[in-house]
C-alpha atoms as a PDB file:
ATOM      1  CA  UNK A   1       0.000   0.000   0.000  1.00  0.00           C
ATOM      2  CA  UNK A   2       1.523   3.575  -0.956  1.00  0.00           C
ATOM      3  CA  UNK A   3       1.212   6.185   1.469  1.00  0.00           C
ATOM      4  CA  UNK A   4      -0.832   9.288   0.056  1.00  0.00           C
ATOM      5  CA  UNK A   5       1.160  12.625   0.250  1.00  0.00           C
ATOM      6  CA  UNK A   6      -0.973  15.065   1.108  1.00  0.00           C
ATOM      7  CA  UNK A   7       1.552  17.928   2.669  1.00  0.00           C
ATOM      8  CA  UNK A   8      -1.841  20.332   3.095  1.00  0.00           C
ATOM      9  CA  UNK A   9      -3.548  17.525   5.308  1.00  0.00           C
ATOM     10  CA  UNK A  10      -2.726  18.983   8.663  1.00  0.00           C
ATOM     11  CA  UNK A  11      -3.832  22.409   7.617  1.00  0.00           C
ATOM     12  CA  UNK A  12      -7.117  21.379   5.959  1.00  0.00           C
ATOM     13  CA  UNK A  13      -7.348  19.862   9.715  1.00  0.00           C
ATOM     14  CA  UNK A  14      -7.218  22.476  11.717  1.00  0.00           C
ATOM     15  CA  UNK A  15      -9.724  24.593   8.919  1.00  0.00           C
ATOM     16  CA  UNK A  16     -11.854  21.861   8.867  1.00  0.00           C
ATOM     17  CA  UNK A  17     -12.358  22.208  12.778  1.00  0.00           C
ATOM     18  CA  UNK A  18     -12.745  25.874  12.799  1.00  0.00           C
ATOM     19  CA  UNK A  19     -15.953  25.401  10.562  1.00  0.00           C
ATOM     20  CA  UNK A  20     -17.170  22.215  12.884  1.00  0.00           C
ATOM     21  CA  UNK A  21     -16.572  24.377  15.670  1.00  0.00           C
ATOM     22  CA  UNK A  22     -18.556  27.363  14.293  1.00  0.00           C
ATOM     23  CA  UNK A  23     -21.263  24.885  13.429  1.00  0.00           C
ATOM     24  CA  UNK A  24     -21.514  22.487  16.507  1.00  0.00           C
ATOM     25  CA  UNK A  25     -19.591  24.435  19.314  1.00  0.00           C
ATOM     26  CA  UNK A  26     -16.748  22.445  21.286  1.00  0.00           C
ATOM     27  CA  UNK A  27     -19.347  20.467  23.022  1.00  0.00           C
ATOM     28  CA  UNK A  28     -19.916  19.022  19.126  1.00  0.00           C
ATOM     29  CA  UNK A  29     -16.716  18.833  18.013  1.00  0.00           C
ATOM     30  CA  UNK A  30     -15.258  15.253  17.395  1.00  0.00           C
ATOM     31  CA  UNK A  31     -12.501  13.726  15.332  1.00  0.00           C
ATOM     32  CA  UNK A  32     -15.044  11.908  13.119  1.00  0.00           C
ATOM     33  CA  UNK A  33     -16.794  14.926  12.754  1.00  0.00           C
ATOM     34  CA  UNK A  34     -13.684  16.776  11.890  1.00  0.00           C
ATOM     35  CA  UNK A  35     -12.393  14.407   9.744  1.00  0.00           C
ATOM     36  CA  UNK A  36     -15.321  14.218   7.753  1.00  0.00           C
ATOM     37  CA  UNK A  37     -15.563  17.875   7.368  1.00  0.00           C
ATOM     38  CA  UNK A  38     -11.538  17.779   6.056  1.00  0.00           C
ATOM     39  CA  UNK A  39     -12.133  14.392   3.997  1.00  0.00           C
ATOM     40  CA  UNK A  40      -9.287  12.775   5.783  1.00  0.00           C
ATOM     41  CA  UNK A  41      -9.284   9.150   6.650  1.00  0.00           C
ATOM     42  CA  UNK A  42     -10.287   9.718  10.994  1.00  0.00           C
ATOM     43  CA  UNK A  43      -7.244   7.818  11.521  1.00  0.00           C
ATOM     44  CA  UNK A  44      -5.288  11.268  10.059  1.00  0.00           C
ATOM     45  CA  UNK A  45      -6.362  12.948  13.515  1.00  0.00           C
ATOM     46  CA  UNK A  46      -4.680  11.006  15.819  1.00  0.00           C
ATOM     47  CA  UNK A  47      -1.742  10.901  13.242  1.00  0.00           C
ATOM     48  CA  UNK A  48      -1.293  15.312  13.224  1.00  0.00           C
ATOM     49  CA  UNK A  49      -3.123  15.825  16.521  1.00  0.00           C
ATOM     50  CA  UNK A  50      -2.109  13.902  20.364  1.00  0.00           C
ATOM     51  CA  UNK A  51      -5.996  14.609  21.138  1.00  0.00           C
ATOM     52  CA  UNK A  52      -8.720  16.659  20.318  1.00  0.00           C
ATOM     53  CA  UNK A  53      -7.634  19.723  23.407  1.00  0.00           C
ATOM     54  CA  UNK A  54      -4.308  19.599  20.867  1.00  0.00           C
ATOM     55  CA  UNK A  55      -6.832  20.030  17.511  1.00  0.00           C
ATOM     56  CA  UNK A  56      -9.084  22.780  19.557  1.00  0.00           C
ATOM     57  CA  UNK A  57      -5.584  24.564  20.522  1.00  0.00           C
ATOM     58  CA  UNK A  58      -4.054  24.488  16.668  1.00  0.00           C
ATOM     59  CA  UNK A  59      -7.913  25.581  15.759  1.00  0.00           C
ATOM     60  CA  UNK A  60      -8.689  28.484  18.283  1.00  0.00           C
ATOM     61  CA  UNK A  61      -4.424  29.503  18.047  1.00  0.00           C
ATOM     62  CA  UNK A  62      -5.120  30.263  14.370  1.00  0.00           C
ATOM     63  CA  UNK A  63      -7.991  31.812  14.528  1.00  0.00           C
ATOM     64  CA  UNK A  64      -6.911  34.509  16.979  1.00  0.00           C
ATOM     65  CA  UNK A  65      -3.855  34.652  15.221  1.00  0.00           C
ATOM     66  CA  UNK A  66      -6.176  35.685  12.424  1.00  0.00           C
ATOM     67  CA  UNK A  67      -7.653  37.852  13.649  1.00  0.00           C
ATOM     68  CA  UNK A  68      -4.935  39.472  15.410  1.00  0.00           C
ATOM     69  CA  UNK A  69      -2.979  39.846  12.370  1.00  0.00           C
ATOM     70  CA  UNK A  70      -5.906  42.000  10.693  1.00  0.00           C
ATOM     71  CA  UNK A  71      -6.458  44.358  13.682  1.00  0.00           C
ATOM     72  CA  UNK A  72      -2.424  44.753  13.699  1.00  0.00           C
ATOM     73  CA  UNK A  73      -2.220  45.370   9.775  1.00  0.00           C
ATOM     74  CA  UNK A  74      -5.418  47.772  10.345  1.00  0.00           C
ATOM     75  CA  UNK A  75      -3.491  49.702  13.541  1.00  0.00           C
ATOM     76  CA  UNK A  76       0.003  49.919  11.331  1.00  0.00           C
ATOM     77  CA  UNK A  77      -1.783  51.331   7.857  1.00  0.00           C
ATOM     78  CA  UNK A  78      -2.921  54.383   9.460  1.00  0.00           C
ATOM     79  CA  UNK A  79      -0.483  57.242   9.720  1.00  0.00           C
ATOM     80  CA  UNK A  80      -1.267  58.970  13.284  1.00  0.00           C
ATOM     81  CA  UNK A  81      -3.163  58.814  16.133  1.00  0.00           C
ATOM     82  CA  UNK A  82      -6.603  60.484  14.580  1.00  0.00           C
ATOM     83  CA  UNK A  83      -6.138  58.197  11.734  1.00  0.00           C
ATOM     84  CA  UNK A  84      -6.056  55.384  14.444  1.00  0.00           C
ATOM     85  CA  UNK A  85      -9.324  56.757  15.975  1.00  0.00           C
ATOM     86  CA  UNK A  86     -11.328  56.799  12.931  1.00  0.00           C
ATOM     87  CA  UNK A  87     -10.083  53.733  12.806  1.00  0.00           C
ATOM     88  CA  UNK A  88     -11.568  51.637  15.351  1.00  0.00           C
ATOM     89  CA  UNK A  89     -14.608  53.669  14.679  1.00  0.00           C
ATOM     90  CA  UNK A  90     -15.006  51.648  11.261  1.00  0.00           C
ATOM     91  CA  UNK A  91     -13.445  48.315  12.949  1.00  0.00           C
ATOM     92  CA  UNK A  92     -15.954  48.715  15.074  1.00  0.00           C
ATOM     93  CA  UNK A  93     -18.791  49.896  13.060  1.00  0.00           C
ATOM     94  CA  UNK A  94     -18.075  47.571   9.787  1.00  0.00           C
ATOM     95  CA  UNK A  95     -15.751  44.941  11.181  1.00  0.00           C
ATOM     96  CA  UNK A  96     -15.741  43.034  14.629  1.00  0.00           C
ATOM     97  CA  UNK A  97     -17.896  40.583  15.158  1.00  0.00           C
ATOM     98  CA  UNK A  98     -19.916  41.325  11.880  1.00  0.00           C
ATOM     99  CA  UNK A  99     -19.555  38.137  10.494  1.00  0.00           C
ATOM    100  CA  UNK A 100     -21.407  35.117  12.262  1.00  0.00           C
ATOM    101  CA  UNK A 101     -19.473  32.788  12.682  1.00  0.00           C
ATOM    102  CA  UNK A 102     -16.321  35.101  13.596  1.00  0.00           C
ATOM    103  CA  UNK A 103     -18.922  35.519  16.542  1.00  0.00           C
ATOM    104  CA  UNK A 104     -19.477  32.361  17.541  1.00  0.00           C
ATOM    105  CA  UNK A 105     -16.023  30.657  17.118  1.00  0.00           C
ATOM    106  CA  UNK A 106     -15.042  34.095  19.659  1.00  0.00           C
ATOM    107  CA  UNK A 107     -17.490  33.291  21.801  1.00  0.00           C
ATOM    108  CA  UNK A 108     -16.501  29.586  21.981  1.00  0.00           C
ATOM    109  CA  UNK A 109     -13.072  30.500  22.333  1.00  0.00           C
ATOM    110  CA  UNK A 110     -13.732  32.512  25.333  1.00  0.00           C
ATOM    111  CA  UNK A 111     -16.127  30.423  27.140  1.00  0.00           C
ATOM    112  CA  UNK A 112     -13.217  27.425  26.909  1.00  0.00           C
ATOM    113  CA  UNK A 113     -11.133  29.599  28.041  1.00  0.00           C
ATOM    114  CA  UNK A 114     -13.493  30.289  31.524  1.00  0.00           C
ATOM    115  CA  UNK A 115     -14.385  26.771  31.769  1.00  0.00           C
ATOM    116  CA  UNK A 116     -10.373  25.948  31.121  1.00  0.00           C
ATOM    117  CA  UNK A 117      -7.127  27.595  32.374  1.00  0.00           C
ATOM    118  CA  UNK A 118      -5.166  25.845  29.881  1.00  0.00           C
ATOM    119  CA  UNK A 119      -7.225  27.873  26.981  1.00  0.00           C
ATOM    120  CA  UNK A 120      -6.603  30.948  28.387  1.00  0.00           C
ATOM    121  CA  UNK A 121      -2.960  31.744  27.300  1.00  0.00           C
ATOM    122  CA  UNK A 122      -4.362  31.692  24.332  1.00  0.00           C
ATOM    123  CA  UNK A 123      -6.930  34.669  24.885  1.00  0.00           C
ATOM    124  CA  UNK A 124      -4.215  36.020  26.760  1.00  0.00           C
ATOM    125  CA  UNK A 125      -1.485  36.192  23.778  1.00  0.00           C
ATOM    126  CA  UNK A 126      -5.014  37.497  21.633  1.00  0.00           C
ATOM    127  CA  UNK A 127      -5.498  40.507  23.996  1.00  0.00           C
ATOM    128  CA  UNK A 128      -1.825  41.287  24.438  1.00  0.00           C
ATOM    129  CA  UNK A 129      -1.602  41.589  20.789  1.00  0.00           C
ATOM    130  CA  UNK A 130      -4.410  43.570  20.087  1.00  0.00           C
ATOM    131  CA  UNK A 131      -2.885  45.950  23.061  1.00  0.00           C
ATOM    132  CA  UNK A 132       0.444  46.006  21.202  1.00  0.00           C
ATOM    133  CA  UNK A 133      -1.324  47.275  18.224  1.00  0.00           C
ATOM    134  CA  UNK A 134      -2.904  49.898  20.009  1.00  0.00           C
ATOM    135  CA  UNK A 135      -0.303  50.989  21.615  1.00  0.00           C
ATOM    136  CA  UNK A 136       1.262  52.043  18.237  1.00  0.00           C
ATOM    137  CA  UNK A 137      -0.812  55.162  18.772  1.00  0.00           C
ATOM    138  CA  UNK A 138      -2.218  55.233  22.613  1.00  0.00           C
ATOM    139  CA  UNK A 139      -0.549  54.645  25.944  1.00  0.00           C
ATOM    140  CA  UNK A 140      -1.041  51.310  27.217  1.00  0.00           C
ATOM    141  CA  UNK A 141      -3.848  52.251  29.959  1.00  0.00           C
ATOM    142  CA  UNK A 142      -5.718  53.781  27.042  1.00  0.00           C
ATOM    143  CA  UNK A 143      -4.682  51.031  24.827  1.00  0.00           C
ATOM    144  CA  UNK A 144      -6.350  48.491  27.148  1.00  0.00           C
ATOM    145  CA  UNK A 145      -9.446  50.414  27.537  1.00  0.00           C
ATOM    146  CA  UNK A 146      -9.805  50.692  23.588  1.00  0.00           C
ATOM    147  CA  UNK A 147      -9.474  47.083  23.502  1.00  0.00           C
ATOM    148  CA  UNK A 148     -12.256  46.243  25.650  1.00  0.00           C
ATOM    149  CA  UNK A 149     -13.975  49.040  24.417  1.00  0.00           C
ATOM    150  CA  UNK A 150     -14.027  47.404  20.947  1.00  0.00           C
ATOM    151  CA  UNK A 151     -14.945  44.254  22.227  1.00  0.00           C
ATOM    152  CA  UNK A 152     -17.343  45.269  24.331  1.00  0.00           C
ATOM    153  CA  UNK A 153     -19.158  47.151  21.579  1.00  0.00           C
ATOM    154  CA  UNK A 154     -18.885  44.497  19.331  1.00  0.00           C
ATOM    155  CA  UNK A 155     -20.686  41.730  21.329  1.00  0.00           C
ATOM    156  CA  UNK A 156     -23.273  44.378  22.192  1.00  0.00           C
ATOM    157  CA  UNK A 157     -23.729  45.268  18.215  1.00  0.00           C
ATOM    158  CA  UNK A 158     -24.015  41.416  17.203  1.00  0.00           C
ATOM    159  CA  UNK A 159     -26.181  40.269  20.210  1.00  0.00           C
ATOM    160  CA  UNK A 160     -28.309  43.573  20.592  1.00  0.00           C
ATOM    161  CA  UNK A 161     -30.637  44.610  18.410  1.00  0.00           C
ATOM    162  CA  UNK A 162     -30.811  48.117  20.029  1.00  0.00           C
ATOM    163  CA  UNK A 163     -27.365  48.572  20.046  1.00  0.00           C
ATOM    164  CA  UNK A 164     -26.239  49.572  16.507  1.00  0.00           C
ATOM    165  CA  UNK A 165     -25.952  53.304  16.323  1.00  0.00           C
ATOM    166  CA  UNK A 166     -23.189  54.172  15.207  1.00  0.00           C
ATOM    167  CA  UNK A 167     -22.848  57.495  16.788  1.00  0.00           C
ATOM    168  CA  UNK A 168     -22.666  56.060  20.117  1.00  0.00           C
ATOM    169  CA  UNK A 169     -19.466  53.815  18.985  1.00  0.00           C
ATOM    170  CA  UNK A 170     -18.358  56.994  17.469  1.00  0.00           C
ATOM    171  CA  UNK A 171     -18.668  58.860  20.792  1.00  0.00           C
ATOM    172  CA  UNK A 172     -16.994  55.937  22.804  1.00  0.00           C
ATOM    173  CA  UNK A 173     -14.000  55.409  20.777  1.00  0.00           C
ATOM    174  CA  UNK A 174     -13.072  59.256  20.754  1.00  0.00           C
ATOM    175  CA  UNK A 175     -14.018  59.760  24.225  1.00  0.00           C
ATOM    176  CA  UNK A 176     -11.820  56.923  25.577  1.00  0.00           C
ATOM    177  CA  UNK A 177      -8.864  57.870  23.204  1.00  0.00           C
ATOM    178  CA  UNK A 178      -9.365  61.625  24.214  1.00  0.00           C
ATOM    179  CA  UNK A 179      -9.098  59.970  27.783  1.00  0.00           C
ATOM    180  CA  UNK A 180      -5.451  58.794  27.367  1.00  0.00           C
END
């Protein structure tokens, strides 16, 4: 029998998990289901991954490394602090936590993280380098409150039907910055 090669495999993984996980939440997440969302042979899990806390890691590491990567390319294509403001005005108004399943797989990630200590370095390293984005343009006490700021009023604009006006985020975002 010839062994497949299939370099991609691991990758198509850990993808393949981020869309079961947006779909069925961690308490749904299996290696058969996994593996049938990659179209790997389930013996291909155990072969990449020592156990599904390793595939939920190498899932949830790259998709806050996803997402931190486009809020620090965002934070480092603006040329001064106003820029920065207006910023996370649109980030916030056109950007975080717009897109449903970004949402839940956030959401997922975080409640892990509560449930489980061993999740939380990797909300940790998330935070840190959204702060180290921020901080580009703010101290870090102000970079720290824009950061939960953003959050903040992103889970309230996905999860509150009352909550989109965009003036509000406006006048939060400058009043914070203005803060610092």
């Amino acid at each position: 029998m010839t062994r497949r090669h299939d370099p991609g495999r691991r990758d198509r993984i850990v993808d393949a998990c981020l869309d079961v996980l947006a779909t069925e939440g961690v308490a749904g997440t299996s290696h058969r289901r996994v593996a049938a969302a990659a179209d790997v042979p389930l013996g291909s899990m155990t072969y990449h991954f020592a156990g599904i806390d390793d595939l939920l890691r190498a899932a949830f590491d790259r998709f806050a490394r996803g997402f931190g990567e486009r809020f620090d390319a965002l934070m480092a294509s603006v040329p001064d602090r106003a820029a920065a403001v207006d910023a996370l005005v649109g980030y916030v108004r056109g950007e975080v936590m717009t897109d449903p399943r970004d949402l839940v797989l956030s959401h997922e990630l975080y409640t892990l993280a509560a449930r489980d200590p061993a999740y939380r370095d990797l909300t940790t390293a998330w935070m840190a380098r959204s702060r180290a984005s921020l901080e580009r343009w703010f101290d870090p006490t102000t970079a720290r409150a824009l950061d939960a700021l953003v959050e903040g009023l992103g889970i309230h604009r996905a999860l509150d039907a009352g909550a989109g006006d965009d003036a509000a985020v406006e006048a939060g975002v400058r009043r914070v910055a203005a803060a610092g």
